[in-house]
Protein backbone atom coordinates (compact mmCIF):
# COMPACT_ATOMS: atom_id res chain seq x y z
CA UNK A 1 -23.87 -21.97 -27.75
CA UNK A 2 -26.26 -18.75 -28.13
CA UNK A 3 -25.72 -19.59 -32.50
CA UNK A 4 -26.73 -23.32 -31.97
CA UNK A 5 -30.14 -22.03 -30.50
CA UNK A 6 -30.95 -19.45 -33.05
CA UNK A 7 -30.20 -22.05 -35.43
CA UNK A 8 -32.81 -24.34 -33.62
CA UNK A 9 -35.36 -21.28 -33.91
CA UNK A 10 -34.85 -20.07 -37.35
CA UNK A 11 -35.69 -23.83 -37.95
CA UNK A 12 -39.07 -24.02 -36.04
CA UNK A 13 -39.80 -20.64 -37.81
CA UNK A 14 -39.13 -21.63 -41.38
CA UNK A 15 -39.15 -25.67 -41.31
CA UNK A 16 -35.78 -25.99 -43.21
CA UNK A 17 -32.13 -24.56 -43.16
CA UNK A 18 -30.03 -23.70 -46.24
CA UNK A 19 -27.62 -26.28 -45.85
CA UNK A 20 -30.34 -29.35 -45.84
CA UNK A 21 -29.68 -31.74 -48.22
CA UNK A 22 -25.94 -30.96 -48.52
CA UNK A 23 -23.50 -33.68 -49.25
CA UNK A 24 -22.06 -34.85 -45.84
CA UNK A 25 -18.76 -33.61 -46.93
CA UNK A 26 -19.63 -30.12 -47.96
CA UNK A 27 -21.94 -29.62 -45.18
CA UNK A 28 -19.14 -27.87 -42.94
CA UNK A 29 -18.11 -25.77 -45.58
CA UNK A 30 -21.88 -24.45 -46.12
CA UNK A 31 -22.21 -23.80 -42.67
CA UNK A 32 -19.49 -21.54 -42.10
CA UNK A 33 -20.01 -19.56 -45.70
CA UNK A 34 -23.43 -18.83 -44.84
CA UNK A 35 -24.90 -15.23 -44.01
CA UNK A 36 -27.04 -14.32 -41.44
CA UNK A 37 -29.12 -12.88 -43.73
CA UNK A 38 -29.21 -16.70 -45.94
CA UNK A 39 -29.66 -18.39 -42.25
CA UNK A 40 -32.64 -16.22 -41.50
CA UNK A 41 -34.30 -16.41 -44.77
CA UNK A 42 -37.86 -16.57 -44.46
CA UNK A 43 -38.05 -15.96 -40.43
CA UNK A 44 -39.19 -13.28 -38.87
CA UNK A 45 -36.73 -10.10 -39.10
CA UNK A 46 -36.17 -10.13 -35.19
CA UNK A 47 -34.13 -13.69 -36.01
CA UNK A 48 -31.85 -11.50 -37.91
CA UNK A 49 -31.23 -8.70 -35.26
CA UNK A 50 -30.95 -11.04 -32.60
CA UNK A 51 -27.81 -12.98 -34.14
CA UNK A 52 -26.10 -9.81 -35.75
CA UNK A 53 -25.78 -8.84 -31.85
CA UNK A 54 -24.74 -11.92 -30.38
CA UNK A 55 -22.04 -12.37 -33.19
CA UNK A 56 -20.71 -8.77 -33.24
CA UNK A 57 -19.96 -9.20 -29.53
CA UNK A 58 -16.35 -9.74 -28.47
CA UNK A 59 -15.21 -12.06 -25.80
CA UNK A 60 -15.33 -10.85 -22.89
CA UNK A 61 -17.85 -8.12 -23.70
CA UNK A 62 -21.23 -7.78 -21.98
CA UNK A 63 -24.35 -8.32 -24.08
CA UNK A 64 -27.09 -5.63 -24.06
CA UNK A 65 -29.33 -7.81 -21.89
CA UNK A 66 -32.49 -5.09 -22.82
CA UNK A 67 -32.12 -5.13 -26.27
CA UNK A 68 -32.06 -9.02 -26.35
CA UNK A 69 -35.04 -9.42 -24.12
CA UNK A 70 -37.21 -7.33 -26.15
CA UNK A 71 -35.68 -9.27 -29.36
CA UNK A 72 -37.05 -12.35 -27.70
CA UNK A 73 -40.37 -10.71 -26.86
CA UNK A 74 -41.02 -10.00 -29.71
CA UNK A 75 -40.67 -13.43 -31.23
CA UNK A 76 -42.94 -14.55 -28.54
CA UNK A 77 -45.28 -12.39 -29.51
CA UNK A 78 -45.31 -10.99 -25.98
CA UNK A 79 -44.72 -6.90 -27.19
């Protein structure tokens, strides 16, 4: 769920995604090949951070809920 929103942001932030204008049938195939660094090309470096953490996490594990705010303040340009 947390992915589907960065998505959403790194798309406000940068007006396009790496996969647009993929074929319909290779679009699933993009999406799961691509980097965070490819996803976050062109938004600001806190996109990147922000997803590294979220996707290292294991099931079950508790997010560091400080580190993520200030990730978030910082894209809100409230730091």
């Amino acid at each position: 769920m947390i992915l589907f929103l960065w998505v959403t942001c790194v798309y406000l932030s940068t007006g396009t995604l790496p996969w647009y204008g993929a074929a319909d049938n290779d679009l699933y195939s993009i999406m799961e090949s691509i980097s965070i660094q490819e996803l976050c090309s062109g938004a600001p470096e806190v996109f990147e951070y922000y997803l590294t953490i979220c996707l290292s996490l294991e099931f079950g594990e508790k997010p560091p809920y400080c580190d993520l705010r200030k990730a978030l303040q910082i894209c809100s340009g409230l730091t």
